[in-house]
C-alpha atoms as a PDB file:
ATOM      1  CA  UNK A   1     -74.095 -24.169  22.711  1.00  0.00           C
ATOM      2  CA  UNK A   2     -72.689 -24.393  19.364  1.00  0.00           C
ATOM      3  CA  UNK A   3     -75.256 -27.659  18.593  1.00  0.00           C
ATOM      4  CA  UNK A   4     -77.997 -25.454  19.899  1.00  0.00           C
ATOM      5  CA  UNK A   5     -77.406 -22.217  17.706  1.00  0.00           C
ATOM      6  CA  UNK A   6     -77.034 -24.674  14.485  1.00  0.00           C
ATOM      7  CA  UNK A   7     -80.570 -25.599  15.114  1.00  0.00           C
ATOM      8  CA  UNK A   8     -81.599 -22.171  14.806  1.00  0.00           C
ATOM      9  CA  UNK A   9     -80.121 -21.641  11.375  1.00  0.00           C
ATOM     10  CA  UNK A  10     -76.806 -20.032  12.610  1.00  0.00           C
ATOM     11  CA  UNK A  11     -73.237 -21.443  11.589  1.00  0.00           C
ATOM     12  CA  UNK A  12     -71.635 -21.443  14.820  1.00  0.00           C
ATOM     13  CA  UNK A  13     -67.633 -21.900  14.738  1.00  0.00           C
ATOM     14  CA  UNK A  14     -66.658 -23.842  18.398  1.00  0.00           C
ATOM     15  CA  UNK A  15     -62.997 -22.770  18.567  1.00  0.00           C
ATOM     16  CA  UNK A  16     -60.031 -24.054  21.155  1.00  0.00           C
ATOM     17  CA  UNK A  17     -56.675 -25.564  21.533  1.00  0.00           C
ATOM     18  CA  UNK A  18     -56.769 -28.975  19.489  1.00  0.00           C
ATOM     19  CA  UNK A  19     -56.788 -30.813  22.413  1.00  0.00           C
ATOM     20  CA  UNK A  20     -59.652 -29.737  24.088  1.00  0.00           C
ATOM     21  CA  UNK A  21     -62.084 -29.517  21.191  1.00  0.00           C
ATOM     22  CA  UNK A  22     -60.795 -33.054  20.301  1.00  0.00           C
ATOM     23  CA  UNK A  23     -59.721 -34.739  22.713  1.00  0.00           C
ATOM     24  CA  UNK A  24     -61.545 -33.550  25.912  1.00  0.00           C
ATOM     25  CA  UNK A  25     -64.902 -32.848  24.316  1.00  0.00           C
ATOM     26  CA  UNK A  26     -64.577 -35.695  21.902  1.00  0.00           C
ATOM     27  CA  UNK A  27     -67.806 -37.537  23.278  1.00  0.00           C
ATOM     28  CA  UNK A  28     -70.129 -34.440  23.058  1.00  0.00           C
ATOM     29  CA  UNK A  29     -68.582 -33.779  19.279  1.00  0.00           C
ATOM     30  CA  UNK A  30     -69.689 -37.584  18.495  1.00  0.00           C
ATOM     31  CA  UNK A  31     -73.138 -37.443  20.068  1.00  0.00           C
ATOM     32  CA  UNK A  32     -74.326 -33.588  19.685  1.00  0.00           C
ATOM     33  CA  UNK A  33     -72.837 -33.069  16.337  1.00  0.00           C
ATOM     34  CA  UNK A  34     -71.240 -35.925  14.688  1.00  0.00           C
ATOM     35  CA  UNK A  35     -74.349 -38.362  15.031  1.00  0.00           C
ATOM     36  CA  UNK A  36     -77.421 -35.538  14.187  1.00  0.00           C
ATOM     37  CA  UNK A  37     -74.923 -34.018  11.769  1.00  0.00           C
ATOM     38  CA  UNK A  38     -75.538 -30.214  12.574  1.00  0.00           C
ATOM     39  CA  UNK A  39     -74.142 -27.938  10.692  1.00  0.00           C
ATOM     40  CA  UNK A  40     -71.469 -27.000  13.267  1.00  0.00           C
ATOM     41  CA  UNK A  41     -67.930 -25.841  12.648  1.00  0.00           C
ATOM     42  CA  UNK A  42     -65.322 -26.846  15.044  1.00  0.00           C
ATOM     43  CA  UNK A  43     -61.675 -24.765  14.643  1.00  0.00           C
ATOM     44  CA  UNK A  44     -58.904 -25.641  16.570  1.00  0.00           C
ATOM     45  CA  UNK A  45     -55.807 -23.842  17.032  1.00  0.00           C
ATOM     46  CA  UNK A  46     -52.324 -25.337  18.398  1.00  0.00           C
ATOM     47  CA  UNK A  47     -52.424 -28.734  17.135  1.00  0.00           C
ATOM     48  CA  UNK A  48     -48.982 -30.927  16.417  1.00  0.00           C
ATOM     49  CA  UNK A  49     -45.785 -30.215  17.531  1.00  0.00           C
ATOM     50  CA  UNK A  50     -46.306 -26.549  16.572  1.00  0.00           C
ATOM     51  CA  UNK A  51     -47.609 -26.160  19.750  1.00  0.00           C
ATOM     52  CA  UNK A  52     -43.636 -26.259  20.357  1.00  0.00           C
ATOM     53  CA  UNK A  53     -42.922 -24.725  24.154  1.00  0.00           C
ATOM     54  CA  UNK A  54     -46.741 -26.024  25.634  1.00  0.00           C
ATOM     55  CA  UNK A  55     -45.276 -29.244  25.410  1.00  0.00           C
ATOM     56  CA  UNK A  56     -46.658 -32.949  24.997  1.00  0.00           C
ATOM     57  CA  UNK A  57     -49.823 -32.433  27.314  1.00  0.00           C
ATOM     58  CA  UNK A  58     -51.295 -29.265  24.426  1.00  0.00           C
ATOM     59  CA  UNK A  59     -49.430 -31.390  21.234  1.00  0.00           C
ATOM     60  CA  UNK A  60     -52.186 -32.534  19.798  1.00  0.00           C
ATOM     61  CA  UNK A  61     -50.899 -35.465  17.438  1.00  0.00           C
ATOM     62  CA  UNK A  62     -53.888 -37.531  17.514  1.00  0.00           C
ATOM     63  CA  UNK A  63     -56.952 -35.319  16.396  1.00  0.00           C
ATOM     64  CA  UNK A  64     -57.068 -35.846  12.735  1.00  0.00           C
ATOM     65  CA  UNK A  65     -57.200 -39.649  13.611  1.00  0.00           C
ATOM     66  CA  UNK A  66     -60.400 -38.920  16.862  1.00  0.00           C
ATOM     67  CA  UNK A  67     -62.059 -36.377  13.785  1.00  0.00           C
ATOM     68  CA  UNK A  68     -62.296 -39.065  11.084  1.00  0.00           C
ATOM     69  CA  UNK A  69     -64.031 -41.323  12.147  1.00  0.00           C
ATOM     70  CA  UNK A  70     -66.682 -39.932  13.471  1.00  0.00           C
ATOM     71  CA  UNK A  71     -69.638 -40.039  10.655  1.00  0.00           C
ATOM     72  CA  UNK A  72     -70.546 -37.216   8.866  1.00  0.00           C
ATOM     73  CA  UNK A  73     -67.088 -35.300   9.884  1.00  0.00           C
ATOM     74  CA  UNK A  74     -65.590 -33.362   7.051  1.00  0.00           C
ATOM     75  CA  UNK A  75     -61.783 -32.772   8.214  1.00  0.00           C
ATOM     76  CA  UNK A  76     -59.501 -30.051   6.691  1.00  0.00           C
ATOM     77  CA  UNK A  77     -56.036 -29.424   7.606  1.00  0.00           C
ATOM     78  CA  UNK A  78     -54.837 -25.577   6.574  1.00  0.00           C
ATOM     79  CA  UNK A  79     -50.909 -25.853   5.058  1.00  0.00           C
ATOM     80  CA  UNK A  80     -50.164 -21.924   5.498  1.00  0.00           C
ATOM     81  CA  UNK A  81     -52.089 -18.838   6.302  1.00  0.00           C
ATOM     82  CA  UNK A  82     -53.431 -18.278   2.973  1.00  0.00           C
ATOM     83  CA  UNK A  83     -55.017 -21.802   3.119  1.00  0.00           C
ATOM     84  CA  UNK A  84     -56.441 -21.153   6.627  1.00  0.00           C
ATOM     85  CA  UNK A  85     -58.264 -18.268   5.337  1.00  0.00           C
ATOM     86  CA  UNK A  86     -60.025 -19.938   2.408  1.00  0.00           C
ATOM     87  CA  UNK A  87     -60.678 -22.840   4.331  1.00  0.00           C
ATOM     88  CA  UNK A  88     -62.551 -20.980   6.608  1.00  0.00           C
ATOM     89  CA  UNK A  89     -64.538 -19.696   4.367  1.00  0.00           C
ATOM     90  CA  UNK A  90     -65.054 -23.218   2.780  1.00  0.00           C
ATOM     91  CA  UNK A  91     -65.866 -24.592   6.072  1.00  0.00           C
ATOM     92  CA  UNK A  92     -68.531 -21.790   6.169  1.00  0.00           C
ATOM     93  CA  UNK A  93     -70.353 -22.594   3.077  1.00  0.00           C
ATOM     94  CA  UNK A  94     -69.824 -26.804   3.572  1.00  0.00           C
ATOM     95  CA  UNK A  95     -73.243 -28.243   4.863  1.00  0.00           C
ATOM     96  CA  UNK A  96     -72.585 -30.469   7.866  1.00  0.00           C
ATOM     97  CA  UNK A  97     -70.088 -30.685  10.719  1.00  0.00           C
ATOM     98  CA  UNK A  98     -66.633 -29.572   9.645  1.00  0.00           C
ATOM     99  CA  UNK A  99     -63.390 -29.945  11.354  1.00  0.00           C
ATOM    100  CA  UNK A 100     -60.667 -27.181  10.649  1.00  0.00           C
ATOM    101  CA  UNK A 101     -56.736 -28.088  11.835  1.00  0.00           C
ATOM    102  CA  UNK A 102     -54.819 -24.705  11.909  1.00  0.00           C
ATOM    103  CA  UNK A 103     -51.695 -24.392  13.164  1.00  0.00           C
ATOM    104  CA  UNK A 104     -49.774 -21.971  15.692  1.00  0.00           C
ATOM    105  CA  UNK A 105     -46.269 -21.096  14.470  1.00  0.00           C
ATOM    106  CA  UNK A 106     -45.283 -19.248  11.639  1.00  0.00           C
ATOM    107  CA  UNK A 107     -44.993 -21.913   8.236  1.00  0.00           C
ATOM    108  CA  UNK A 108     -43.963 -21.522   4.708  1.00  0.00           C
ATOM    109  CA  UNK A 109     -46.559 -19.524   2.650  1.00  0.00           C
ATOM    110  CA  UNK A 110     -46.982 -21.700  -0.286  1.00  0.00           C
ATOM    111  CA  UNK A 111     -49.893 -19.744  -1.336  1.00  0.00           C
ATOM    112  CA  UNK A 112     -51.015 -16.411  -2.573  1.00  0.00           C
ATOM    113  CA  UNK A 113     -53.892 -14.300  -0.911  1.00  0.00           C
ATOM    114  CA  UNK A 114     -57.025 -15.169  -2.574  1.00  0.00           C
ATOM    115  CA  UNK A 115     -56.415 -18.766  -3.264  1.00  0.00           C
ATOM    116  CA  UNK A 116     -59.660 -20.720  -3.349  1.00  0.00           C
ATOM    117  CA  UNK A 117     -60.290 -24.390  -1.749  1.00  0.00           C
ATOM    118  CA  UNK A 118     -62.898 -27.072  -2.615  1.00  0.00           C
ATOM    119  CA  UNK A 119     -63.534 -29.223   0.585  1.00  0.00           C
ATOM    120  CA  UNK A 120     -62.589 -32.862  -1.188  1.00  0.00           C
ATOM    121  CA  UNK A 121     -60.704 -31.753  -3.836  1.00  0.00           C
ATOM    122  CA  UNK A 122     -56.943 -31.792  -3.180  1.00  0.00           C
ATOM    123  CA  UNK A 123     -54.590 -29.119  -5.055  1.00  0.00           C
ATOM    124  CA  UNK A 124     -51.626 -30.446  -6.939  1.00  0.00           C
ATOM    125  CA  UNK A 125     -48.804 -28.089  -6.020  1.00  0.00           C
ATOM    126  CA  UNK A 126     -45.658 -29.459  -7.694  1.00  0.00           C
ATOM    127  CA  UNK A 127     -45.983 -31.689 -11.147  1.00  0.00           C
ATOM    128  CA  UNK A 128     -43.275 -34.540 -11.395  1.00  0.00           C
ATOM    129  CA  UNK A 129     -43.301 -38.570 -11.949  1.00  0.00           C
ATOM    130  CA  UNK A 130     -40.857 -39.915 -10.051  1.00  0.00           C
ATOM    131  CA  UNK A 131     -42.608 -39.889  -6.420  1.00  0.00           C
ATOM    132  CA  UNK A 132     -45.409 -37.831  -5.128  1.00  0.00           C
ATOM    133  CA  UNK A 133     -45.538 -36.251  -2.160  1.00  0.00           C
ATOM    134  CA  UNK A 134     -48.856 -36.204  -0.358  1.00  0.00           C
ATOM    135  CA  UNK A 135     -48.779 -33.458   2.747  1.00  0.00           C
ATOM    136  CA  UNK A 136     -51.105 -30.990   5.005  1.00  0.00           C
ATOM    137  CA  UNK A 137     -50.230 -28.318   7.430  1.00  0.00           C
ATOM    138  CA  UNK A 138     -47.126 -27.472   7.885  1.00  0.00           C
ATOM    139  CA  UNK A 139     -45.468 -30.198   6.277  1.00  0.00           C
ATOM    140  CA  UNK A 140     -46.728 -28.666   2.902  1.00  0.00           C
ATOM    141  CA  UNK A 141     -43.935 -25.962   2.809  1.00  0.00           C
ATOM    142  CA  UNK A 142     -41.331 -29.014   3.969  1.00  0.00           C
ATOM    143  CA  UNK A 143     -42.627 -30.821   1.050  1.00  0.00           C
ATOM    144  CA  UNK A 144     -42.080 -28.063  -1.363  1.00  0.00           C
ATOM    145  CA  UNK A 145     -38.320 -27.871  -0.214  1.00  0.00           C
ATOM    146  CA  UNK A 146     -38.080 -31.083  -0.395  1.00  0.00           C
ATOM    147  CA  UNK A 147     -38.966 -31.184  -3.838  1.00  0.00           C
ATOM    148  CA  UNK A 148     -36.785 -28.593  -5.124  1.00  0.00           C
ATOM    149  CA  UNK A 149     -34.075 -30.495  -3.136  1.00  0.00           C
ATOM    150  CA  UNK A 150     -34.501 -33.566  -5.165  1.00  0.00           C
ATOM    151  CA  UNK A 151     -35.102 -31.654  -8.363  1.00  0.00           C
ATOM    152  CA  UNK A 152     -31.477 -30.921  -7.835  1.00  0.00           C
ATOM    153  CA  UNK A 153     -30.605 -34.509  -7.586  1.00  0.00           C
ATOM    154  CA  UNK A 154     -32.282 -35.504 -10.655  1.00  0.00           C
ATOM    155  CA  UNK A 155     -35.558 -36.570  -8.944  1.00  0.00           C
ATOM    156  CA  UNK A 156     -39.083 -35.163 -10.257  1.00  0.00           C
ATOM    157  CA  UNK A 157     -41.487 -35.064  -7.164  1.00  0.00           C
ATOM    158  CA  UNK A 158     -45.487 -33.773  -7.178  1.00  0.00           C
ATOM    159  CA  UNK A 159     -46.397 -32.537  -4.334  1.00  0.00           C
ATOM    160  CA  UNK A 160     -49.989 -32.619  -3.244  1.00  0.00           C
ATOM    161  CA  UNK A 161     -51.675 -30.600  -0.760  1.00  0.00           C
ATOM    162  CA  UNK A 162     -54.321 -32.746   0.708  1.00  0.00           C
ATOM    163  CA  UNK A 163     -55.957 -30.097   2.950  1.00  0.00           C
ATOM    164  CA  UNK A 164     -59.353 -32.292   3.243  1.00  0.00           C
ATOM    165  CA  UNK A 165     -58.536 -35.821   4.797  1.00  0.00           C
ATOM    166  CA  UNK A 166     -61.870 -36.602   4.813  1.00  0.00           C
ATOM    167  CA  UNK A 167     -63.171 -37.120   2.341  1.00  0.00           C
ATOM    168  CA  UNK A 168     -60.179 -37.805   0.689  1.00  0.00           C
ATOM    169  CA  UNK A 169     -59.343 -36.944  -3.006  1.00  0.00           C
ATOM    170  CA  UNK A 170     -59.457 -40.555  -3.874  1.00  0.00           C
ATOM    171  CA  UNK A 171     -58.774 -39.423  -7.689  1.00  0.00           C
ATOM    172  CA  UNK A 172     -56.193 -37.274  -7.671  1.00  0.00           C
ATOM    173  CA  UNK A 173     -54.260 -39.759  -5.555  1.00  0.00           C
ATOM    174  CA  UNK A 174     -55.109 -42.877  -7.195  1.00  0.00           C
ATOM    175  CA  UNK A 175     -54.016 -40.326 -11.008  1.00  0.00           C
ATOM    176  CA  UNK A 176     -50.422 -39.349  -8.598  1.00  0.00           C
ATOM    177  CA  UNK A 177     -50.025 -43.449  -7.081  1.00  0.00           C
ATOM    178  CA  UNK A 178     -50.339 -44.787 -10.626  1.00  0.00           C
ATOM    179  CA  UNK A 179     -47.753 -41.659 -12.466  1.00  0.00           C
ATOM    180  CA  UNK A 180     -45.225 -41.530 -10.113  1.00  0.00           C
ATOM    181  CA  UNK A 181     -45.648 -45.215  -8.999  1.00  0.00           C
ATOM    182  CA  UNK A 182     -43.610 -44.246  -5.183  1.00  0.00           C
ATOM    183  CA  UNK A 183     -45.550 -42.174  -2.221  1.00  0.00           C
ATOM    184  CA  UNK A 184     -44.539 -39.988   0.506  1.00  0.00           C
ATOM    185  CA  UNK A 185     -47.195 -38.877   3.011  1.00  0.00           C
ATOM    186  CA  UNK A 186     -46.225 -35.967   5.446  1.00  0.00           C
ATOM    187  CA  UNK A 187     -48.125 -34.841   8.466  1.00  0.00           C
ATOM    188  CA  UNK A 188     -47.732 -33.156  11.851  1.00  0.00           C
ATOM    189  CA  UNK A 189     -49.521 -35.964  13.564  1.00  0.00           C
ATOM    190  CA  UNK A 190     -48.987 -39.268  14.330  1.00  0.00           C
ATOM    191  CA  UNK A 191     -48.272 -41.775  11.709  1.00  0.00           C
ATOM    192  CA  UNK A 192     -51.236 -43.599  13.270  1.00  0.00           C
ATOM    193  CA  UNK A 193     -54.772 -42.830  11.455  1.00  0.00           C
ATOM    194  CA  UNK A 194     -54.017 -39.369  10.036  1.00  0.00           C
ATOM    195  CA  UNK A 195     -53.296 -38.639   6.389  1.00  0.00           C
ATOM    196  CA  UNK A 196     -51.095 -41.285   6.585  1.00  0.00           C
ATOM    197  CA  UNK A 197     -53.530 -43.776   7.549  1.00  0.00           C
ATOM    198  CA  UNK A 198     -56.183 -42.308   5.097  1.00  0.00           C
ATOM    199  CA  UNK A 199     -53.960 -42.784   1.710  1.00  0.00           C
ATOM    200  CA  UNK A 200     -52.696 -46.250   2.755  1.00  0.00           C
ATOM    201  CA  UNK A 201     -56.601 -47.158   3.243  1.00  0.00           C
ATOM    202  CA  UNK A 202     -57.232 -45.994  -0.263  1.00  0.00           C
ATOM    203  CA  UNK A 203     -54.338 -47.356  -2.125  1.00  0.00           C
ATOM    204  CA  UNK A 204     -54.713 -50.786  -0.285  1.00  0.00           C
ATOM    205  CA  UNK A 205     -57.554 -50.934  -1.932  1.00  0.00           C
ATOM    206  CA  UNK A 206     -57.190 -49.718  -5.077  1.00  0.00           C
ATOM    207  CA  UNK A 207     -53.609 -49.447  -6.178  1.00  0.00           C
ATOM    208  CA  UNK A 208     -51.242 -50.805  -3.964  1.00  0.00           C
ATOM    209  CA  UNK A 209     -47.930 -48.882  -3.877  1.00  0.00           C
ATOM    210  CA  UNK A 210     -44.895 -48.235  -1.918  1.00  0.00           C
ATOM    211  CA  UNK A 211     -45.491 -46.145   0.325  1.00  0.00           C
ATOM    212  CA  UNK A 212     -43.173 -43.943   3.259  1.00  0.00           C
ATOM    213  CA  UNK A 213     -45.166 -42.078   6.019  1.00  0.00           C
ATOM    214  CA  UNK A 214     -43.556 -38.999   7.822  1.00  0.00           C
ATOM    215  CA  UNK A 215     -44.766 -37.980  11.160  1.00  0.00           C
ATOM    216  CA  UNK A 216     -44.478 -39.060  14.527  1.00  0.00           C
ATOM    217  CA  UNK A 217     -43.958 -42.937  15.377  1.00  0.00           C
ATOM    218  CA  UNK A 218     -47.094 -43.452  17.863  1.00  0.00           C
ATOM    219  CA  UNK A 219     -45.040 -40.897  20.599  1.00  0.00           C
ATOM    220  CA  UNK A 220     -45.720 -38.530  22.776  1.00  0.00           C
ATOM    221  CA  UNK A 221     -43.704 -35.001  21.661  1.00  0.00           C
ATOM    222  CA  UNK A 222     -42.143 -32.395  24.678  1.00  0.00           C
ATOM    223  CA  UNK A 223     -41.673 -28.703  25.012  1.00  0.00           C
ATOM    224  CA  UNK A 224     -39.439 -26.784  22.860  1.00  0.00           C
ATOM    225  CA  UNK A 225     -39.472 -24.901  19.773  1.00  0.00           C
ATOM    226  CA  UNK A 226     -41.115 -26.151  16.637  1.00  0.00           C
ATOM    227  CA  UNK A 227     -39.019 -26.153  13.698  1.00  0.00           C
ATOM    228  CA  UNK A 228     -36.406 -27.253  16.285  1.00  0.00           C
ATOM    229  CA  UNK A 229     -39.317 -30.495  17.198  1.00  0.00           C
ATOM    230  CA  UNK A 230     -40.046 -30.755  13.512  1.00  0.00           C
ATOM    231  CA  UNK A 231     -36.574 -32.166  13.137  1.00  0.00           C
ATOM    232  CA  UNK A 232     -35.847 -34.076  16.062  1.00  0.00           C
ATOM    233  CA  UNK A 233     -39.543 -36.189  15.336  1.00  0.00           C
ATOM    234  CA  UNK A 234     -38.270 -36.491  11.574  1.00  0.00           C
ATOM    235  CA  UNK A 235     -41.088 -34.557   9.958  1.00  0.00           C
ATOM    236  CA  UNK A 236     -38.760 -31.885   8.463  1.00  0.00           C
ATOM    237  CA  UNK A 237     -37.662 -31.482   5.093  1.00  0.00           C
ATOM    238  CA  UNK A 238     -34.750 -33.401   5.051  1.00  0.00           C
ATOM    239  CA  UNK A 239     -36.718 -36.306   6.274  1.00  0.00           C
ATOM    240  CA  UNK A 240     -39.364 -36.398   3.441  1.00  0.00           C
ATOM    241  CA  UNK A 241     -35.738 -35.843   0.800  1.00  0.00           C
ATOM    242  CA  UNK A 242     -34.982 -39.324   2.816  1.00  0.00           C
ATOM    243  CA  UNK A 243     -38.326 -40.862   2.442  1.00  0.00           C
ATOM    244  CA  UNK A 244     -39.294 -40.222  -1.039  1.00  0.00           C
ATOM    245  CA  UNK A 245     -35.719 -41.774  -1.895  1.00  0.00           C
ATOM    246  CA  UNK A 246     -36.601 -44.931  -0.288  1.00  0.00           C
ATOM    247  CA  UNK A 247     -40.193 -45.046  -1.527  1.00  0.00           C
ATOM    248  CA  UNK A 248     -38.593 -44.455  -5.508  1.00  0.00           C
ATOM    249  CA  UNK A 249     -36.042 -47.333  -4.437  1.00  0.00           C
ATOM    250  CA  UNK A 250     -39.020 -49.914  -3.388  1.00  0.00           C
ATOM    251  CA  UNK A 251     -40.493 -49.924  -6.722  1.00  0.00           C
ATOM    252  CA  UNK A 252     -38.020 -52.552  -7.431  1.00  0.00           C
END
């Protein structure tokens, strides 16, 4: 349906749980979407393990990775309700299919009302040169904590909201990967072709550097509450405290 109206000059927004419009209807995204590239917007809710009490069959922690790499997919992961709205919005005005993560639970507002987004152009939320701290969704507001707990130890961390995974803001990171010389990605997703994935791809091959990935290690997650899940996968802010520590400790 959602193919069809695009074809007749409408902007049709397909929305569902993450794992249905991803994962269930991944074939039809691919073929009547992805492949004629119609400008079609697909929003799903309850993705990660902010899903919390639906449990591992409605976590979605695999959809940023099915999104990507389908050509001509733009994918955009909101970080806080603010975010979600502007993204929208960008989504709206982007020609071509779109992907929009939002989440379910209440996060850390990091942003103001009114805050713009460019699709592809990351927003650097936190200046410092001692690691940088690349996160989406929910992890964002983790990330800031996390950097205002190292600022206490004597550790200067950017943080980086890279709402658009695809495409990636190869600049900015390649600016933060050469500055801070030490990475941190963060992500409610698997570890496995997310944002994760994405930033290793790029620095690989243009500025290798040590790198520490937060999310969840290629499992499945279980019912229970989020920020309670957030922890127990290691993809809280304590975690990414842990991880940029060991990513400043591999330079060498």
């Amino acid at each position: 349906v959602a193919a069809g109206m695009s074809t007749a000059g409408k902007i049709p927004f397909a929305t569902t749980f993450a794992m249905f419009g991803t994962g269930r209807a991944w074939e039809s995204v691919r073929n009547t979407i992805g492949y004629p590239g119609l400008n079609v917007k697909i929003a799903c809710t309850h993705t990660g393990l902010g899903v919390g009490e639906d449990g591992a069959s409605h976590q979605s922690l695999e959809d940023i990775a099915l999104m990507r790499v389908i050509p001509n997919m733009t994918v955009c992961v909101a970080g806080d309700y603010a975010a979600a709205h502007a993204l929208t919005k960008a989504a709206a005005s982007h020609k071509g299919p779109v992907y929009l993560r939002l989440g379910r639970p209440k996060v850390i507002d990091v942003y103001q009302d009114g805050e713009t987004f460019e699709i592809g152009k990351a927003k650097l939320v936190r200046e410092g040169n001692d690691v940088a701290i690349i996160a989406c969704g929910p992890q964002l507001g983790f990330a800031v904590e996390a950097a205002d707990e190292l600022k206490k130890q004597g550790i200067n961390a950017s943080v980086a909201d890279f709402h658009t995974i695809k495409p990636l803001d190869e600049e900015l990171l390649l600016k933060l990967a050469k500055t801070c010389g030490a990475v941190v990605t963060a992500e409610d997703h698997n570890v496995l072709g997310g944002l994760g994935g994405a930033v290793a791809e790029v620095l690989a091959r243009t500025h290798p550097t040590p790198i520490r990935f937060i999310g969840t290690q290629d499992t499945f997650g279980e019912s229970g509450d989020p920020d309670v899940l957030w922890r127990k996968y290691g993809v809280h802010t304590a975690d990414i405290v842990n991880a940029a520590k060991e990513a400043i400790a591999a330079k060498g």
